[in-house]
Protein backbone atom coordinates (compact mmCIF):
# COMPACT_ATOMS: atom_id res chain seq x y z
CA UNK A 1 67.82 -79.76 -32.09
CA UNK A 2 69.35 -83.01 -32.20
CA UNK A 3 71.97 -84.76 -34.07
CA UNK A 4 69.47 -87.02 -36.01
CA UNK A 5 67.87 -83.01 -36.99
CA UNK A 6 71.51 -82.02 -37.72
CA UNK A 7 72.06 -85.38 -40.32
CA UNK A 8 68.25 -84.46 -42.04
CA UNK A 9 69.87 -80.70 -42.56
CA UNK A 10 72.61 -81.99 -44.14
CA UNK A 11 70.73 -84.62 -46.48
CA UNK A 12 68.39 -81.88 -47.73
CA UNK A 13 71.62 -80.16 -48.22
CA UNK A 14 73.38 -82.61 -50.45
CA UNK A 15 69.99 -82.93 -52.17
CA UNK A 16 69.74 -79.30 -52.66
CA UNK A 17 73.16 -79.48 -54.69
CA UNK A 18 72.30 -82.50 -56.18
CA UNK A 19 69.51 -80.28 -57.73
CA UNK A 20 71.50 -77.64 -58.64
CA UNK A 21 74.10 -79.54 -60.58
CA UNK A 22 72.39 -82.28 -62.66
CA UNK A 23 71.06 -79.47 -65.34
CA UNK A 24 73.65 -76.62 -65.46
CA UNK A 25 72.05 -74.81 -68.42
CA UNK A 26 70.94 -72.28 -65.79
CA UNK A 27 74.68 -71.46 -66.11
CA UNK A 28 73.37 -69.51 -69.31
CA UNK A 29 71.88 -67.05 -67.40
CA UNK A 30 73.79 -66.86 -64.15
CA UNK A 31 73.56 -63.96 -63.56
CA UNK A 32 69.97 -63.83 -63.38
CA UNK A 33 69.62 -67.10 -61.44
CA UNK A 34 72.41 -66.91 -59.03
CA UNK A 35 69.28 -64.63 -56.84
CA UNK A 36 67.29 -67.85 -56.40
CA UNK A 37 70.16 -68.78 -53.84
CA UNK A 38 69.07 -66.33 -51.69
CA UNK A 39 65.69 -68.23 -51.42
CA UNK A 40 66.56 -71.19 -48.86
CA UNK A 41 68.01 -68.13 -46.32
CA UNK A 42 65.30 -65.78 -46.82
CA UNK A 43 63.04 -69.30 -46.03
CA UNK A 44 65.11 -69.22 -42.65
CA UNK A 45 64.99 -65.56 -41.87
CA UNK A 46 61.03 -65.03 -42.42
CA UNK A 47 60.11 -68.33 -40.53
CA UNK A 48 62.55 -67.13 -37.62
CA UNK A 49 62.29 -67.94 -35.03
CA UNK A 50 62.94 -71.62 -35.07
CA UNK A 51 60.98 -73.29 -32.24
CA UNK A 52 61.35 -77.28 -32.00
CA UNK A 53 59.50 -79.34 -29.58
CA UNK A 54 61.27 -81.27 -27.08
CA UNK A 55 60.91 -84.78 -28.29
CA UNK A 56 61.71 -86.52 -31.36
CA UNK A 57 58.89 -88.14 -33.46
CA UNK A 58 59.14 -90.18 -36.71
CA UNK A 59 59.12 -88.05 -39.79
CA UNK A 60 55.51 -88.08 -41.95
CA UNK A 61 55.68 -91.28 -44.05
CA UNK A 62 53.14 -89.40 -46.68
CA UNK A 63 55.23 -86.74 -47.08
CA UNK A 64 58.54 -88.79 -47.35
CA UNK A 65 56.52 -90.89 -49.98
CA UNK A 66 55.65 -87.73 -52.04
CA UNK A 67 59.08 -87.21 -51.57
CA UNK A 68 60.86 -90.38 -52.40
CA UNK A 69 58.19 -90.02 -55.41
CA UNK A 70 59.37 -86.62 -56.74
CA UNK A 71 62.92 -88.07 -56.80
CA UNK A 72 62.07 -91.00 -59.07
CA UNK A 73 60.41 -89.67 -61.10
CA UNK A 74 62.10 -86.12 -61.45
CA UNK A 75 65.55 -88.55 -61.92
CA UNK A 76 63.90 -90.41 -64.72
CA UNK A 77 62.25 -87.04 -66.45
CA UNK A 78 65.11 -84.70 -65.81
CA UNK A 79 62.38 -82.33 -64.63
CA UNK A 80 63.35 -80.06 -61.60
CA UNK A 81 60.64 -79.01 -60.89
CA UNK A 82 59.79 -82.60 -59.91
CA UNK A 83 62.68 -82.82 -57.78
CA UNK A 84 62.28 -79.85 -56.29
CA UNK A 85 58.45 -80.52 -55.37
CA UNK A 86 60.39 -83.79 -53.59
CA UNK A 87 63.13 -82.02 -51.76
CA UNK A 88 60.26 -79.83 -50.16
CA UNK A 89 57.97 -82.79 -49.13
CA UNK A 90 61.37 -83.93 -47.24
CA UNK A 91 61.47 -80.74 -46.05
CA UNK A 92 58.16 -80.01 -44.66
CA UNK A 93 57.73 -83.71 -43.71
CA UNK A 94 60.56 -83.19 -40.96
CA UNK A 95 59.33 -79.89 -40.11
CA UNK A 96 56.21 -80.62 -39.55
CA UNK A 97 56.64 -82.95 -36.77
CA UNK A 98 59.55 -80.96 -35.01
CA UNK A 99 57.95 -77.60 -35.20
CA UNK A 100 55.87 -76.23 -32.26
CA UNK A 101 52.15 -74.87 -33.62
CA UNK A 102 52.65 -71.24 -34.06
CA UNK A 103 56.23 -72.00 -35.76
CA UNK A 104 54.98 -74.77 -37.73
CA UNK A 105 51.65 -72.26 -38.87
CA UNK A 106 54.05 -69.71 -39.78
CA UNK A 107 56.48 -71.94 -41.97
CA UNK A 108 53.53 -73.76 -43.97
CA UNK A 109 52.69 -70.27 -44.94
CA UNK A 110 56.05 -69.93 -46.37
CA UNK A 111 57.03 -73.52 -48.12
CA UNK A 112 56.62 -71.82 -51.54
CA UNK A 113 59.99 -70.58 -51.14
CA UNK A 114 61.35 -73.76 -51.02
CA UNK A 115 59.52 -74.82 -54.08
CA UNK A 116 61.01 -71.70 -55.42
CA UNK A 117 64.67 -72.19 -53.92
CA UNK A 118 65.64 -73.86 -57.61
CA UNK A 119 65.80 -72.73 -61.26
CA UNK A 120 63.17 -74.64 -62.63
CA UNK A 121 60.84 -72.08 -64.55
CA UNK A 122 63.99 -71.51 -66.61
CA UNK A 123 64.78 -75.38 -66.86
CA UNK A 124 61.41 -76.88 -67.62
CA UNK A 125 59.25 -73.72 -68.33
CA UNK A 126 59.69 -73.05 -71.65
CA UNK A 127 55.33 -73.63 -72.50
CA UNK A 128 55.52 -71.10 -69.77
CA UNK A 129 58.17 -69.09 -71.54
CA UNK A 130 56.09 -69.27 -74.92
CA UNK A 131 52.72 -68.09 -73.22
CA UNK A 132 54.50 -65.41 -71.53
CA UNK A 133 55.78 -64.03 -75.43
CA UNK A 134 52.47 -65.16 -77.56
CA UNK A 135 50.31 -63.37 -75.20
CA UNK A 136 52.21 -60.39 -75.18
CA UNK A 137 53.10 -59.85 -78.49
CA UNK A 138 49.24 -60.15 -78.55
CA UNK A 139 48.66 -57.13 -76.03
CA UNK A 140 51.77 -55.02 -77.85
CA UNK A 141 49.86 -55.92 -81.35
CA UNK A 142 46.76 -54.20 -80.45
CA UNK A 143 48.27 -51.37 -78.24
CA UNK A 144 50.00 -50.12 -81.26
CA UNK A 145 47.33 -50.94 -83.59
CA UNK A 146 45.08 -48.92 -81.35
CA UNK A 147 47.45 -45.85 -81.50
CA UNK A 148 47.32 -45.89 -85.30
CA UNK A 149 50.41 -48.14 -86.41
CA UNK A 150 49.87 -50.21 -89.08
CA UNK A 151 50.74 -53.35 -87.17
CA UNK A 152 50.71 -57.54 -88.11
CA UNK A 153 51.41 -60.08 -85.91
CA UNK A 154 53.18 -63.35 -87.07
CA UNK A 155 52.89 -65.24 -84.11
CA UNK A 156 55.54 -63.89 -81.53
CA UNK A 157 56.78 -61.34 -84.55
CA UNK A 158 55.29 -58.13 -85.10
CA UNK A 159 55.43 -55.65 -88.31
CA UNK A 160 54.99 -52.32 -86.80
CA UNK A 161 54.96 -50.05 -89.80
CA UNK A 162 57.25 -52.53 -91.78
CA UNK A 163 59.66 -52.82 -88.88
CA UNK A 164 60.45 -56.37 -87.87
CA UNK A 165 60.15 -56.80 -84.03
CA UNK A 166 60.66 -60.40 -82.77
CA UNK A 167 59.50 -61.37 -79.20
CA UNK A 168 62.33 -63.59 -78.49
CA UNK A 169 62.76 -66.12 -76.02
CA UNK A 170 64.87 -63.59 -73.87
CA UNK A 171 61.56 -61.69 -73.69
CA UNK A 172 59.53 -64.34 -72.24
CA UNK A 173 60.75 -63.28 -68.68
CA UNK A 174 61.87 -67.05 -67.84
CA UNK A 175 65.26 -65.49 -65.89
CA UNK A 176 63.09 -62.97 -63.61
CA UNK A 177 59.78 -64.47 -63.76
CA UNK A 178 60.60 -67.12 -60.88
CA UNK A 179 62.74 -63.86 -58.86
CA UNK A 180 59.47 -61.63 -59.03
CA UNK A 181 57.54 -64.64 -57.76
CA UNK A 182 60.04 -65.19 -54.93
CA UNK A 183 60.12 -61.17 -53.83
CA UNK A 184 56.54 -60.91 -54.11
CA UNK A 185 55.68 -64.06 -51.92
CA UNK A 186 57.83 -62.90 -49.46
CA UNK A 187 56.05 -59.49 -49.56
CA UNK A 188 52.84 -61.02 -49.44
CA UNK A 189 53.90 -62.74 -45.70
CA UNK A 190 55.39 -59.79 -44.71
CA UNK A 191 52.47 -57.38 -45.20
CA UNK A 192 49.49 -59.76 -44.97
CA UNK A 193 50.73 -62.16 -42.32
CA UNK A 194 47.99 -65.00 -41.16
CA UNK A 195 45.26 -63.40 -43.54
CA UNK A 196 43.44 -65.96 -45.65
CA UNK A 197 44.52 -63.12 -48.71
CA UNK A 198 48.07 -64.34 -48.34
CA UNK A 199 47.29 -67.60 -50.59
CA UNK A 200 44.66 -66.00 -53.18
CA UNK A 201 47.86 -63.50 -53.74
CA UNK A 202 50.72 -66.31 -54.37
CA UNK A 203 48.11 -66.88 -57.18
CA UNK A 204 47.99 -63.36 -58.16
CA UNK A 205 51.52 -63.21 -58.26
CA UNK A 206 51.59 -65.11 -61.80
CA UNK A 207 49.11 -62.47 -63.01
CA UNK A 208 50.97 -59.91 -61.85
CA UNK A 209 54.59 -61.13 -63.30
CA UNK A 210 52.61 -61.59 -66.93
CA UNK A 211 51.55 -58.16 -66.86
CA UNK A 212 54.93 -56.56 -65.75
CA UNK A 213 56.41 -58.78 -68.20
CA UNK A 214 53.65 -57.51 -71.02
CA UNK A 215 54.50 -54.23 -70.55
CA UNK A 216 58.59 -54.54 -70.83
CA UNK A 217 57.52 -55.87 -74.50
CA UNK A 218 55.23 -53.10 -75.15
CA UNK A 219 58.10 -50.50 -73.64
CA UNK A 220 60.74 -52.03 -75.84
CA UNK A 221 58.87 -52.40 -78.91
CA UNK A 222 58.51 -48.65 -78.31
CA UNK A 223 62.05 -47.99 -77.94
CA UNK A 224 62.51 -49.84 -81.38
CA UNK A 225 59.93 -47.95 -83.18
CA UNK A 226 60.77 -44.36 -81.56
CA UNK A 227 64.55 -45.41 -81.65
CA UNK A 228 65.94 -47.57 -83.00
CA UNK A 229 66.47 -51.73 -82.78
CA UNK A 230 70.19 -51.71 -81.98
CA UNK A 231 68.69 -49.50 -79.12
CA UNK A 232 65.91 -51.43 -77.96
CA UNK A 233 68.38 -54.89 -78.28
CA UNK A 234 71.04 -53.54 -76.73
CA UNK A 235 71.42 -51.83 -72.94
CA UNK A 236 67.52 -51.00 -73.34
CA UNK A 237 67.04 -55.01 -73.18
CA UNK A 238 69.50 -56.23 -71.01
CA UNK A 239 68.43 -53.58 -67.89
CA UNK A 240 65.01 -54.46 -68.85
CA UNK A 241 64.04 -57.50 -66.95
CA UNK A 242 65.37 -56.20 -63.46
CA UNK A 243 63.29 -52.96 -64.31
CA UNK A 244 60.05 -55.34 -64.90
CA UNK A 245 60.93 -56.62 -60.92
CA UNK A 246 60.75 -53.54 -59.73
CA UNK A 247 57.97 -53.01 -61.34
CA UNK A 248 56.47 -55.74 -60.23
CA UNK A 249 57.77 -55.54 -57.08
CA UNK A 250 56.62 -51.96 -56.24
CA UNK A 251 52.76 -52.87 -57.94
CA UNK A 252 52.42 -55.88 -55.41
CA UNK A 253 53.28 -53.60 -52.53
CA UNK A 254 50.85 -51.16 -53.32
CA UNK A 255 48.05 -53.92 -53.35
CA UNK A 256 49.22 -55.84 -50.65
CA UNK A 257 49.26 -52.75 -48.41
CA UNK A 258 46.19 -51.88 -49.63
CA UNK A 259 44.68 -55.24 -48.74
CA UNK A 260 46.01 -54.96 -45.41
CA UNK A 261 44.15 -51.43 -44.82
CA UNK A 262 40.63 -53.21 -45.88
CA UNK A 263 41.54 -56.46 -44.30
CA UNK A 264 43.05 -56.46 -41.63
CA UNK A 265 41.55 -53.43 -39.32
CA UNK A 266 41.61 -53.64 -35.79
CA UNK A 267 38.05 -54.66 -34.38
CA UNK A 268 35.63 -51.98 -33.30
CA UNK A 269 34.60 -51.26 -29.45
């Protein structure tokens, strides 16, 4: 590496911090996205190791206009998720042109992460957020209605049996929805590797985190209606969310492995 390598690792680092600070509301929820700074060195660990050609060529002038684009206009919007789709395009457009082939192959498999590395399904995903807890207090509606309850759905409120159950926005999975999809693309490279599965999964994913997150609304509308509320609202709720990522995570494990096994068999003599 060289020094001019060693000044573009330190601008995407002041960028990175830049990122982090210009919306704190994430400090609402610490606790649940503090994780996501384990992104940028699990980025480093998976695409280890690190091989840069020799010689030094000029950075990719589409991806440091995507980048200087993301910027603007994620600076004007307040939208991370614009800035972060910028900081990555300055990313990748260095790597790119310092990375030998099989490093380089590797790593473009894995720039989700840095897409990922900031909070900004919590930030700018509430429509997400509201999808996530309309959809599911769907499912929930009809799962209980199903098993006999007398059940009526006011948008994200249910009546089950006359008891009020709101779907809140803490139910809409926003603080562990972008942690599953980090642990479950970095499953998905583990397990499947080069396969062409790997990027019809980080699709899958999003399917997968909806239904994990469905079922933590069905499991504590349970608890409210077999309990009690305070129970459901209270430790029930908060140990919820990290139960719906392991959840999550074990259910993507058991299908990534599986498409390995179909997918990826050694060739026949």
């Amino acid at each position: 590496m060289t020094n001019r390598d060693w000044g573009i690792i330190a601008l995407l680092l002041i960028l990175a911090v830049f990122i982090w600070i210009q919306d704190l509301s994430w400090l609402s929820a610490a606790s649940d996205s503090l994780p996501i700074l384990a992104t940028l060195p699990l980025f480093v660990w998976l695409g280890w190791p690190w091989r840069f050609i020799p010689s030094q060529t000029s950075l990719s002038n589409g991806g440091l206009l995507l980048s200087m684009i993301g910027f603007l206009l994620g600076g004007i919007s307040g939208s991370t998720l614009l800035l972060a789709l910028g900081w990555a395009s300055l990313l990748w457009s260095w790597l790119r042109v310092r990375l030998e082939a099989v490093s380089r192959q590797n790593v473009k498999r894995l720039m989700i992460l840095p897409i990922m590395a900031f909070p900004w399904i919590m930030l700018d995903g509430q429509m997400i957020g509201w999808w996530f807890r309309i959809s599911g207090t769907w499912v929930a509606g009809n799962i209980f209605s199903a098993f006999g309850f007398n059940v009526v759905q006011e948008g994200t409120r249910l009546l089950v049996h006359g008891l009020p159950i709101e779907v809140s926005a803490a139910c809409a999975g926003l603080n562990t929805l972008q942690s599953m999809i980090i642990a479950g693309s970095a499953l998905a490279y583990v397990i499947l590797g080069n396969h062409p599965a790997y990027w019809f999964n980080l699709l899958f994913l999003v399917i997968l985190s909806w239904m994990a997150n469905t079922l933590r609304i069905i499991t504590i509308c349970w608890a409210a209606v077999t309990f009690s509320p305070a129970f459901a609202a209270g430790f029930f709720h908060q140990w919820g969310g990290w139960l719906v990522l392991f959840l999550m995570f074990s259910l993507s494990y058991v299908l990534f492995s599986l498409q390995r096994t179909l997918f990826c068999r050694p060739a026949e003599v």
